[in-house]
Protein backbone atom coordinates (compact mmCIF):
# COMPACT_ATOMS: atom_id res chain seq x y z
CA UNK A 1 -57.19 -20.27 -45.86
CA UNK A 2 -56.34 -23.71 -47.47
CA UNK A 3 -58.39 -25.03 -44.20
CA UNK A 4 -61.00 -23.01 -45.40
CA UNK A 5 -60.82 -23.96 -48.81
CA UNK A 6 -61.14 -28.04 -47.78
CA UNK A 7 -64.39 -27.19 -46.19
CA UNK A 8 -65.95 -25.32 -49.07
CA UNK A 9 -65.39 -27.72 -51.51
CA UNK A 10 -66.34 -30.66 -48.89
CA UNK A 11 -69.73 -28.29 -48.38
CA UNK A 12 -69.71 -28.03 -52.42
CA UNK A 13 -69.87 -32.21 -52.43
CA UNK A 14 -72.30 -32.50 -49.93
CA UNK A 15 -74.96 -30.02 -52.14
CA UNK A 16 -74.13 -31.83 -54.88
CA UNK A 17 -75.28 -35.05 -53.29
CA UNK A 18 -78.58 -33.95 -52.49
CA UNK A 19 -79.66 -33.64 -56.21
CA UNK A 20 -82.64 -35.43 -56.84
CA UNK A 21 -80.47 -38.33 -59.09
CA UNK A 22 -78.94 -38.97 -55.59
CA UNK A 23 -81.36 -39.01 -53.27
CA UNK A 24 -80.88 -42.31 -51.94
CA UNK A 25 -77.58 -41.28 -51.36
CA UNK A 26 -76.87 -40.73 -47.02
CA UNK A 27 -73.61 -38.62 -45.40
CA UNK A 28 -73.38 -40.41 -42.05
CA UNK A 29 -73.79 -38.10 -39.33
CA UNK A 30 -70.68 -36.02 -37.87
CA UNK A 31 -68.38 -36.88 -40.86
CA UNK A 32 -69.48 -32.92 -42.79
CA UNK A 33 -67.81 -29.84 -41.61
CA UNK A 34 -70.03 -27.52 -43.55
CA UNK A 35 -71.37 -24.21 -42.12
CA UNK A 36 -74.80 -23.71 -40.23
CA UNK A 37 -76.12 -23.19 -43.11
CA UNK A 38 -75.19 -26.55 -44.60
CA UNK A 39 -75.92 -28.73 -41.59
CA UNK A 40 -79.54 -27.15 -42.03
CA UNK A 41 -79.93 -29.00 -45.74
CA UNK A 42 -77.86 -31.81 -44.64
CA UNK A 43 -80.64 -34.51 -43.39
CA UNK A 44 -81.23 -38.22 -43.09
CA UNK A 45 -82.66 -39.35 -46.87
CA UNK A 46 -85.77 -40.65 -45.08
CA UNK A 47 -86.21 -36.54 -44.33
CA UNK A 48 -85.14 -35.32 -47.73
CA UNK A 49 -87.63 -33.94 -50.15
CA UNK A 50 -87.12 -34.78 -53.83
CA UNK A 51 -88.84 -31.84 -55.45
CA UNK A 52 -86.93 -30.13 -57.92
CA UNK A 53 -87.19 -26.57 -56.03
CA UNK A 54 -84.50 -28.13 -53.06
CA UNK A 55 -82.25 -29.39 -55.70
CA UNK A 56 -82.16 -26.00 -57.28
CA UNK A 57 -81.73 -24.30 -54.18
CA UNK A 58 -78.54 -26.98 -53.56
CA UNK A 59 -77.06 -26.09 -56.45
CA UNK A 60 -77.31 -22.52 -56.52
CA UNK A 61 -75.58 -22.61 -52.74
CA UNK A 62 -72.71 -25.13 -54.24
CA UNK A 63 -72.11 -23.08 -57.17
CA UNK A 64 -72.14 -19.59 -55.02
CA UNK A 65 -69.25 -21.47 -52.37
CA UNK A 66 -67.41 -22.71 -55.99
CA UNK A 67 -66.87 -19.10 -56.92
CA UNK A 68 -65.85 -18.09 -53.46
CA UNK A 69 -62.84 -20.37 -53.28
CA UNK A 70 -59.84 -18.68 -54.38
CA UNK A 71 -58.26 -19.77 -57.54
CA UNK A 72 -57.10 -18.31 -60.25
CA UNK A 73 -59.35 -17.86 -63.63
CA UNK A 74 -57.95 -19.72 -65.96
CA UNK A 75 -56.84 -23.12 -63.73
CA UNK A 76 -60.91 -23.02 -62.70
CA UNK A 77 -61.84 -22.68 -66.40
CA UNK A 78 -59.15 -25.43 -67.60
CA UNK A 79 -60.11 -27.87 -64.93
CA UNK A 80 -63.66 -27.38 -65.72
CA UNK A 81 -63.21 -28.18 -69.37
CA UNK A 82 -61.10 -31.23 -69.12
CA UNK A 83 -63.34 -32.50 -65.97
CA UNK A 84 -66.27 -32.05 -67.74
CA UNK A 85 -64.89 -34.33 -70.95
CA UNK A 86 -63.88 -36.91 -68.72
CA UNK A 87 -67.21 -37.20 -66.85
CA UNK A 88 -68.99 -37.39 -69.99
CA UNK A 89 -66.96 -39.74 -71.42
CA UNK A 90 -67.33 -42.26 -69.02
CA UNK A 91 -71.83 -41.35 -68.54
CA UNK A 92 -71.75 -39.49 -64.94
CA UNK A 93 -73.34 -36.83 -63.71
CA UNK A 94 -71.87 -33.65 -64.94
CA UNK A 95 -72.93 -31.46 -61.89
CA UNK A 96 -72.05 -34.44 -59.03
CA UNK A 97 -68.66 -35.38 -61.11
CA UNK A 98 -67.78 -31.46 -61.37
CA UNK A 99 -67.94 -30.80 -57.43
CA UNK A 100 -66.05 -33.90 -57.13
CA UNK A 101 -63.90 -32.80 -59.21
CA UNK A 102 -63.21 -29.55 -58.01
CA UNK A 103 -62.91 -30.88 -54.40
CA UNK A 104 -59.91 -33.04 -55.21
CA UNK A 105 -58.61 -29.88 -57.04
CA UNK A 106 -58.86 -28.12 -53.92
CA UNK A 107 -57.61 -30.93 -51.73
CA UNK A 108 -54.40 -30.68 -54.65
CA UNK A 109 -53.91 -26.79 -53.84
CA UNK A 110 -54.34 -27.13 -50.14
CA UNK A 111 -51.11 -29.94 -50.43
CA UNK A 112 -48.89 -27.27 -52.60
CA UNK A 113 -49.87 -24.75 -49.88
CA UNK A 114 -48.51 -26.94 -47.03
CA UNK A 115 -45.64 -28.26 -48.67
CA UNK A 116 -45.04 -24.12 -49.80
CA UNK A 117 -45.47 -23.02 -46.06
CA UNK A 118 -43.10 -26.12 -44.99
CA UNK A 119 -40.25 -25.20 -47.77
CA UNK A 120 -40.56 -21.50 -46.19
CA UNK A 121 -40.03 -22.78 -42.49
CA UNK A 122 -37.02 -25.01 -43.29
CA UNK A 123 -35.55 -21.93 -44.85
CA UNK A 124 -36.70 -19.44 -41.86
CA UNK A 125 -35.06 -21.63 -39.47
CA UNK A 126 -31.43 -21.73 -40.53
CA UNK A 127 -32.15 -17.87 -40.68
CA UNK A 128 -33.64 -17.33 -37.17
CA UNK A 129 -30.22 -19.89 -36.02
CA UNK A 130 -28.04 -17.92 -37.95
CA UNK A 131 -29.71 -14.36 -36.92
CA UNK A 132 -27.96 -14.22 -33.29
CA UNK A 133 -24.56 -15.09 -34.95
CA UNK A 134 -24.88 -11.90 -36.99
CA UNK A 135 -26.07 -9.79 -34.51
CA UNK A 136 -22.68 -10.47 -32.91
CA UNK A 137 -20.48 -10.30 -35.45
CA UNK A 138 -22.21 -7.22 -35.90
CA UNK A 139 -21.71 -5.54 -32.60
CA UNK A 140 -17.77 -6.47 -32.92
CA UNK A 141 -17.61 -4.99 -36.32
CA UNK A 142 -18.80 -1.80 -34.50
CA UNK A 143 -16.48 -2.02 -31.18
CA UNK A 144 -13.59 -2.74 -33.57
CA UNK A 145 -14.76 0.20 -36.12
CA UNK A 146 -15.51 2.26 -32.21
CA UNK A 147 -11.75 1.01 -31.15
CA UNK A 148 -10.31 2.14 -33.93
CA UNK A 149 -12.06 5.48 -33.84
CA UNK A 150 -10.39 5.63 -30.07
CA UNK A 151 -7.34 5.06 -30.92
CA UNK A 152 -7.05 7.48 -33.79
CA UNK A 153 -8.36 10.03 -31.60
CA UNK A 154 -5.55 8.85 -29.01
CA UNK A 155 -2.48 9.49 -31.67
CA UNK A 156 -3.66 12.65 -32.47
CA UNK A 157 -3.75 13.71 -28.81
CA UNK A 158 -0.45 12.19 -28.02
CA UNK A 159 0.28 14.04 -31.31
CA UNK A 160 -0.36 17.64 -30.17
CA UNK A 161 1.28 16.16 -26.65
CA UNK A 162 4.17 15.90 -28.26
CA UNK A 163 4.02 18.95 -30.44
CA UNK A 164 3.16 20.96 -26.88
CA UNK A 165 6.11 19.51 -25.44
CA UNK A 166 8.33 20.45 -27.82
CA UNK A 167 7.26 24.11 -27.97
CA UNK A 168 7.63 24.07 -23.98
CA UNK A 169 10.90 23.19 -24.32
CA UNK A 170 12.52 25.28 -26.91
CA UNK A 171 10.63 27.90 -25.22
CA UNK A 172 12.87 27.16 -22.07
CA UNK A 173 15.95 26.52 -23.44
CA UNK A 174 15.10 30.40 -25.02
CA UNK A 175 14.19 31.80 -22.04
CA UNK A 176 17.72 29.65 -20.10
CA UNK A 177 20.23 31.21 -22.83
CA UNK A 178 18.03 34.48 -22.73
CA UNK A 179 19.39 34.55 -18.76
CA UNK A 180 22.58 33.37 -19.36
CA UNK A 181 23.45 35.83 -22.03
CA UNK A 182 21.33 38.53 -20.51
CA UNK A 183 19.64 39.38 -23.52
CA UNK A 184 18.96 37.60 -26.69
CA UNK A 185 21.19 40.55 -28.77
CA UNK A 186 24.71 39.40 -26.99
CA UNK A 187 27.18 37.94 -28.83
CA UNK A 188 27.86 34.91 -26.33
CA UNK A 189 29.63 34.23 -23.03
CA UNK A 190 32.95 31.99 -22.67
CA UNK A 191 33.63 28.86 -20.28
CA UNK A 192 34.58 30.56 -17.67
CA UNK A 193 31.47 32.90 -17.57
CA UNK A 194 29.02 30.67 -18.14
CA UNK A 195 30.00 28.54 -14.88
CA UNK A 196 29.52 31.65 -12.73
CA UNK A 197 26.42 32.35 -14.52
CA UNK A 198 24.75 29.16 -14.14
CA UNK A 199 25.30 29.42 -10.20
CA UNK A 200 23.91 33.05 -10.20
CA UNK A 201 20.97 32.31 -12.20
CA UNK A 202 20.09 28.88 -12.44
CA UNK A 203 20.96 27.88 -9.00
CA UNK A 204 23.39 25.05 -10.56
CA UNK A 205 27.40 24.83 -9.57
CA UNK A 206 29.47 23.55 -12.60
CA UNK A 207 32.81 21.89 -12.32
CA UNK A 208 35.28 22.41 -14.94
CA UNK A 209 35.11 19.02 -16.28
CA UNK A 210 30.84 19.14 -16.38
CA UNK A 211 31.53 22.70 -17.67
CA UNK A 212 33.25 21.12 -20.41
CA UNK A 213 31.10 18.20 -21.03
CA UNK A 214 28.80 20.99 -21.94
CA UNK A 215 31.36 22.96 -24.50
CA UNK A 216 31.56 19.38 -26.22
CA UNK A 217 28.20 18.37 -26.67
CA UNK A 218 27.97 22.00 -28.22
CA UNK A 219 30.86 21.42 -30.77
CA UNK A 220 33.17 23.80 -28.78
CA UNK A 221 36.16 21.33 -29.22
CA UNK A 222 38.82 23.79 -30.32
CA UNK A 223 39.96 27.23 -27.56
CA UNK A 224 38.20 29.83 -27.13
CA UNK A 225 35.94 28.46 -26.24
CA UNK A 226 32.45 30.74 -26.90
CA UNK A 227 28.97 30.08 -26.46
CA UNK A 228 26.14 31.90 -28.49
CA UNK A 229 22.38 32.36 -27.92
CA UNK A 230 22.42 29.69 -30.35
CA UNK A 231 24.16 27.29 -28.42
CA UNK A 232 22.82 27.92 -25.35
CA UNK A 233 19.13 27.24 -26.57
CA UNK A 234 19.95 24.35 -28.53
CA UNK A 235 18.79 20.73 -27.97
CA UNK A 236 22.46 19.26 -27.26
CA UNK A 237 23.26 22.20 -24.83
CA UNK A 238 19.85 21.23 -22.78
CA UNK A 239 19.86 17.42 -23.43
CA UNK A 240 23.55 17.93 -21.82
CA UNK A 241 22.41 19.59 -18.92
CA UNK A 242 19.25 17.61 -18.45
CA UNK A 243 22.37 14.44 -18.41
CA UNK A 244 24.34 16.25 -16.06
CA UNK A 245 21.14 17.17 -13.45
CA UNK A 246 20.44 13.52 -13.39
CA UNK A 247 23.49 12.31 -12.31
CA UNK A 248 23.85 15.08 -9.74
CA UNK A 249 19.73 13.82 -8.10
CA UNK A 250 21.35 10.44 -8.58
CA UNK A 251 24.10 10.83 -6.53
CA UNK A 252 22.16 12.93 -4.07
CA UNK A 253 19.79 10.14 -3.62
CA UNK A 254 22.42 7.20 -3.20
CA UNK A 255 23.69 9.79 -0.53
CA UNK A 256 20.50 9.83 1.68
CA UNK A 257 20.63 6.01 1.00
CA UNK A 258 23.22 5.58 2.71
CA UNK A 259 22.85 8.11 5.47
CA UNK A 260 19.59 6.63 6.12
CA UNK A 261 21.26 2.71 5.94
CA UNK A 262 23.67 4.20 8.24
CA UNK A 263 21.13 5.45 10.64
CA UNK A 264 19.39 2.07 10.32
CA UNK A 265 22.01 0.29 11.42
CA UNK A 266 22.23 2.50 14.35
CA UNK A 267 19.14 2.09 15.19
CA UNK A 268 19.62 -1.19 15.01
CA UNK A 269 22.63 -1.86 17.32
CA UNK A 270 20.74 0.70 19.89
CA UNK A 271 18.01 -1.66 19.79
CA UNK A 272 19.90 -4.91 20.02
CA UNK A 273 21.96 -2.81 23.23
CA UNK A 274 18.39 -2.10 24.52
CA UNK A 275 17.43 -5.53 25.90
CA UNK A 276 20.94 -5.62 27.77
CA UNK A 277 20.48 -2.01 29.03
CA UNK A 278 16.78 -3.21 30.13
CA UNK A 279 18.94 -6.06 32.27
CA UNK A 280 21.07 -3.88 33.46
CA UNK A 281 18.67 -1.43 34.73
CA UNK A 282 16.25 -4.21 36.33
CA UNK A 283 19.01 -5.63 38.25
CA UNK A 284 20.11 -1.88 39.80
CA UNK A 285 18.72 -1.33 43.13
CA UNK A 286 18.61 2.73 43.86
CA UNK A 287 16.51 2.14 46.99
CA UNK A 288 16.97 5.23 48.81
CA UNK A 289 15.28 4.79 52.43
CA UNK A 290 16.41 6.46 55.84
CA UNK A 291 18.44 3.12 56.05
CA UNK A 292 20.07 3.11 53.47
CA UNK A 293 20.83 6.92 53.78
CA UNK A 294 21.63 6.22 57.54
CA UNK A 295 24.49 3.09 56.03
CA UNK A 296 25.76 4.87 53.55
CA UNK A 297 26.53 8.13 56.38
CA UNK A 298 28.28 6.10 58.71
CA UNK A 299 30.55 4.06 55.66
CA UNK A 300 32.39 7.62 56.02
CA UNK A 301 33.35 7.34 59.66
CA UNK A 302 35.73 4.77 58.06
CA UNK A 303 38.39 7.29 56.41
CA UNK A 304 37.46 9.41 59.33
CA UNK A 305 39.02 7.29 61.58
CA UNK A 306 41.72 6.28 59.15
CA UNK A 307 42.67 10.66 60.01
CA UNK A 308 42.20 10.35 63.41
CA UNK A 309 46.05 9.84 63.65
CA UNK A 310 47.01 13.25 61.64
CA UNK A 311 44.72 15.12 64.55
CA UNK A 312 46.70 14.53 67.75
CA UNK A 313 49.04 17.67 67.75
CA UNK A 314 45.43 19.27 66.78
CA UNK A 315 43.85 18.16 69.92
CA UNK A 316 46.69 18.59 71.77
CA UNK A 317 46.51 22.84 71.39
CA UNK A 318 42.69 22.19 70.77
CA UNK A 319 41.48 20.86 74.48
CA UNK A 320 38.19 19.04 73.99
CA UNK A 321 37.96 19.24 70.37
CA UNK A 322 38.61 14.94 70.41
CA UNK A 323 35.26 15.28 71.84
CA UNK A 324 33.64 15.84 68.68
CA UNK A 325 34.81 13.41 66.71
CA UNK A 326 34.46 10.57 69.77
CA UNK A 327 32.68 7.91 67.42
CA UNK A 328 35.67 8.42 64.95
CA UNK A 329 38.54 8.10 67.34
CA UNK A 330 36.48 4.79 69.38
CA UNK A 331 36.73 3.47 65.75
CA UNK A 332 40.32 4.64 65.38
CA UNK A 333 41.32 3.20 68.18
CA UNK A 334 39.49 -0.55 67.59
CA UNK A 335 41.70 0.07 63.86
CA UNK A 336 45.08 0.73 65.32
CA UNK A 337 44.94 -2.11 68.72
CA UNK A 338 42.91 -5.25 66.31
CA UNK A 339 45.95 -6.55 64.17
CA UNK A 340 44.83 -6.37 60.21
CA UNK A 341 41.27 -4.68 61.08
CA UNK A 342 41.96 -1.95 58.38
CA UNK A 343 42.87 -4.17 55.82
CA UNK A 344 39.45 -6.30 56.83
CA UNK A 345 37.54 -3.14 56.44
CA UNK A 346 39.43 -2.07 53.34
CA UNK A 347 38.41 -5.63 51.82
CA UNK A 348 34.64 -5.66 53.35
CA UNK A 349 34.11 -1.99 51.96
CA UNK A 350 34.99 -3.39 48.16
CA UNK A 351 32.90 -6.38 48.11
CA UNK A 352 30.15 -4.93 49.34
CA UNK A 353 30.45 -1.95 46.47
CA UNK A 354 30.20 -5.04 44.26
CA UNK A 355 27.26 -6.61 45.33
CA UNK A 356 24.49 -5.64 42.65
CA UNK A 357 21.62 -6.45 45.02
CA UNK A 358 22.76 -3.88 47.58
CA UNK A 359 21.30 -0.30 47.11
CA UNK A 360 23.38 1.73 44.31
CA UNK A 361 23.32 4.75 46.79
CA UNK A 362 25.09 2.42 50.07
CA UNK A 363 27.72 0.79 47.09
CA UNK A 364 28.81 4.13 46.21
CA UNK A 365 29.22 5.34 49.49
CA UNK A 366 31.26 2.26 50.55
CA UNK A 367 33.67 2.77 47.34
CA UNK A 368 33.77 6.63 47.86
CA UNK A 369 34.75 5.89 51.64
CA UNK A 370 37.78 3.46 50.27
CA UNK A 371 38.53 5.88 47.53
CA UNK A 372 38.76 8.77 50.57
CA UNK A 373 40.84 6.33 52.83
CA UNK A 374 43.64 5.58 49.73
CA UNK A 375 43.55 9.42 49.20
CA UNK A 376 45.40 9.91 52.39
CA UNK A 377 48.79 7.85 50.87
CA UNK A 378 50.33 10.87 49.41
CA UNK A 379 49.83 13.16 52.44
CA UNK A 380 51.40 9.81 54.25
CA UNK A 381 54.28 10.04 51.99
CA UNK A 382 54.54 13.86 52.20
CA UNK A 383 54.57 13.40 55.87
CA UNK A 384 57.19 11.03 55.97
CA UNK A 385 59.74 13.21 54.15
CA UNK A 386 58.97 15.81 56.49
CA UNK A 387 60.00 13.47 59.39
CA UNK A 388 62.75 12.93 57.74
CA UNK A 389 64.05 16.11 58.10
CA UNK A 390 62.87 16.64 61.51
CA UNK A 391 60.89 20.43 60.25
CA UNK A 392 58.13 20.18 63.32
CA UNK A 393 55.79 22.87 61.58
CA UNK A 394 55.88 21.40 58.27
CA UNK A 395 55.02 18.10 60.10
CA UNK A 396 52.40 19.22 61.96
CA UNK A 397 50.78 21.49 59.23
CA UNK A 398 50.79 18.27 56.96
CA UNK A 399 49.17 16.55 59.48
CA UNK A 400 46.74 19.30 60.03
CA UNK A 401 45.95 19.64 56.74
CA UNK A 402 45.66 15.81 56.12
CA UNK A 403 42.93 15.64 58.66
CA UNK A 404 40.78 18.76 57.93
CA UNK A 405 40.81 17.82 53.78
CA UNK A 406 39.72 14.22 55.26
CA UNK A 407 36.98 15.57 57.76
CA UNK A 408 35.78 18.33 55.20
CA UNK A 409 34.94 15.19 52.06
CA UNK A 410 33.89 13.02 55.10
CA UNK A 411 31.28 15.50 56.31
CA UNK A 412 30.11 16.96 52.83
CA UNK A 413 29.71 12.99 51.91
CA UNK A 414 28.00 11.99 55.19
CA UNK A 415 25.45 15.49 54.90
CA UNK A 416 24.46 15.01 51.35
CA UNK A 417 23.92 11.06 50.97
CA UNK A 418 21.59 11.19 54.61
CA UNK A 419 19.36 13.32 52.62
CA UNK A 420 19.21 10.49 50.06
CA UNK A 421 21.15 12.03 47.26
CA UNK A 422 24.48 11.11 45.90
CA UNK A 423 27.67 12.81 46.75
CA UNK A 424 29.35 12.97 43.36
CA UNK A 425 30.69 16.04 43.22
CA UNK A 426 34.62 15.34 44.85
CA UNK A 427 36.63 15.77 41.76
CA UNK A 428 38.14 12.85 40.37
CA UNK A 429 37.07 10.15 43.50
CA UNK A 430 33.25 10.45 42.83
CA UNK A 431 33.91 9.86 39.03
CA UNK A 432 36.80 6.54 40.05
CA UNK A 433 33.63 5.17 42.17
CA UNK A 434 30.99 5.56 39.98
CA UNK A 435 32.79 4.22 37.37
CA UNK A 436 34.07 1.18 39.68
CA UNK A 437 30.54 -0.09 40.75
CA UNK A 438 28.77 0.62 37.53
CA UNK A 439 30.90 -1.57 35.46
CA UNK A 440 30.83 -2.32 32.13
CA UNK A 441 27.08 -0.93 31.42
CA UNK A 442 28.35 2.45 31.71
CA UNK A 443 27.12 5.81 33.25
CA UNK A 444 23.98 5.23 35.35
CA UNK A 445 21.12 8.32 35.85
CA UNK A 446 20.30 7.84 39.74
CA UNK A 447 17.30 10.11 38.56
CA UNK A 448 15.12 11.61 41.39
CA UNK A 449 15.56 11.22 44.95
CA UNK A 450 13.08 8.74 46.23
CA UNK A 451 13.06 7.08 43.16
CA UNK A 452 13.50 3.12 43.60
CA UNK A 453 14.78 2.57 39.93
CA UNK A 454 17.85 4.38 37.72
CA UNK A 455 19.07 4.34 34.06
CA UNK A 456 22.36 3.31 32.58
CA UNK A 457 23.48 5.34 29.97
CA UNK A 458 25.91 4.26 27.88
């Protein structure tokens, strides 16, 4: 608008200028910024008329423009008056002076505008700076006044909580003494009583001293003791109890504590025996082949022979019966006529039971045979006081009875280990040899025949 205004009154100068008195008067060309209608009357002065009729028409056109500007009434009128004094003071033109005039007026207004419209936009911009800072201090004002809301909301709710709770409770503690005392109209029970009915109805065994714990936090200090509905309902009586429950989980839990750190370390010490065990177990041999079962059948002919001796008033009424037991008596004989060759095959038979990398079955046949062989020196010693008193049936059933016991293990032992199985079940000699070749490691699971690999078990 003030832009607007600067080109009115430069149009209003311009018609003013083309009044006859001024018709020598030129604009150079492209310095005007009047309308299309303006540019139409602005021409060279070589292509002015200077009739009175244009000048007329000029003025008219200025004054028209003049009135369109906007500016208040009375400045217009002032400025006129004191404009027009001053032009005719000094002998100019009144119309030419007055549009002068009122374009420097209009030039004035258009400077108050912009230096109005610049005072606004140094105070707009502290405001549009300022404008995000109090949008935030807004939105915290709300969270805090939304936070606050919240929280209210969240006393009242722990509030009732509370108030719930406590209703629960007393309810209980009602509903407790109500089963205690069997109904709420009973005078009360005593010590005594009330241990046997806490078991019976609340599943909890008192001791006399808990039992008591309770009469105290009641205020039963003084005998008789008696509890009351009262009592039993009250807050001490339950906080009491609620104590006393504790303790008892408490001491229930540090139980299984330590019965499971107990089994821990069990488990522990089985592992830590496991990797010996494993060693143990890789190093046993349990090969159980027709050659082994074939070695381990003829380690027996060893006590066999060892018998032979106790047999010969047996074959003597028994004609050919040294017959059947030929391979025992050849080795018998090679025994009795080779100076110290039962003592060498006493020693061999041990240290080969000892040898770990000799199949478990052929080590326990070896030791079972020595174990059967040393099992004859009490029938030797029985023998020898029979001798003494020169009793021939008592020597010859020892004798007798020396060789069939020795034949009977000797064949049960030879029968079941050529099938490949072990022959543990002579009292007391298959438990000595098992025990002798397993060592330390302790009892060892053979497991199935034909199975290459055992198990010690300790």
């Amino acid at each position: 608008l003030a832009q607007a205004q600067v080109y009115s009154f430069e149009a209003l100068v311009d018609l003013a200028m083309l009044q006859p008195a001024a018709t020598s008067f030129a604009i150079p060309q492209g310095q005007h910024r009047a309308s299309p209608q303006l540019q139409r009357l602005h021409r060279p002065a070589s292509q002015r008329q200077s009739s009175a009729a244009q000048a007329a028409e000029a003025l008219a056109t200025a004054a028209a423009l003049a009135a369109a500007v906007p500016r208040p009434a009375k400045a217009r009128r002032l400025w006129r008056s004191k404009t027009l004094v001053a032009l005719r003071a000094e002998g100019e033109d009144p119309l030419l002076a007055e549009a002068k005039a009122a374009a420097e007026a209009a030039r004035a207004e258009v400077e108050e505008a912009k230096a109005a419209a610049a005072a606004l936009d140094s105070k707009a911009e502290p405001a549009k700076a300022a404008g995000p800072a109090e949008d935030t201090l807004l939105e915290e004002a709300k969270a805090a006044a939304e936070a606050a809301k919240l929280q209210l909301e969240a006393a009242k709710l722990r509030a009732e909580a509370e108030e719930i709770k406590r209703a629960t409770t007393l309810a209980n503690c009602e509903a407790r003494a109500e089963r205690l005392l069997g109904s709420r109209e009973a005078a009360g029970i005593g010590l005594a009583e009330l241990m046997v009915r806490m078991e019976d109805t609340e599943g909890l065994k008192l001791t006399g001293e808990e039992a008591l714990r309770l009469a105290t936090a009641c205020g039963k200090i003084e005998e008789p003791i008696f509890f009351s509905f009262a009592d039993l309902s009250s807050s001490k009586f339950d906080d009491e109890l609620r104590k006393m429950s504790a303790e008892a989980g408490a001491a229930e839990a540090a139980k299984r504590a330590q019965e499971q750190a107990q089994a821990a370390q069990q488990s522990q010490a089985a592992a830590a025996a496991a990797p010996a065990a494993s060693t143990n177990n890789a190093e046993v041999n349990d090969d159980r082949s027709f050659g082994t079962s074939l070695a381990g059948t003829f380690a027996y002919l060893f006590p066999l022979a060892s018998a032979i001796p106790f047999a010969i008033p047996l074959f003597q009424q028994v004609q050919g019966l040294e017959i059947a037991f030929l391979p025992a008596t050849i080795l018998s004989i090679f025994l009795n006529s080779v100076p110290f060759a039962s003592t060498i095959f006493f020693i061999v038979f041990i240290i080969c039971a000892q040898q770990a990398s000799l199949p478990r079955l052929l080590r326990f046949s070896l030791e079972q045979a020595v174990l059967l062989n040393l099992a004859q020196a009490p029938f030797v010693l029985v023998l020898f006081i029979a001798e003494s008193t020169g009793n021939q049936q008592a020597i010859f059933a020892i004798q007798t009875l020396t060789f069939l016991a020795t034949f009977v293990a000797c064949l049960y032992c030879s029968v079941v280990t050529s099938s490949g199985e072990y022959a543990d079940s002579l009292p007391f000699i298959s438990d000595t040899s098992k025990g002798i070749i397993d060592g330390p490691t302790g009892p060892y699971d053979p497991g199935p025949p034909g199975s290459k690999t055992g198990k010690n078990q300790k």
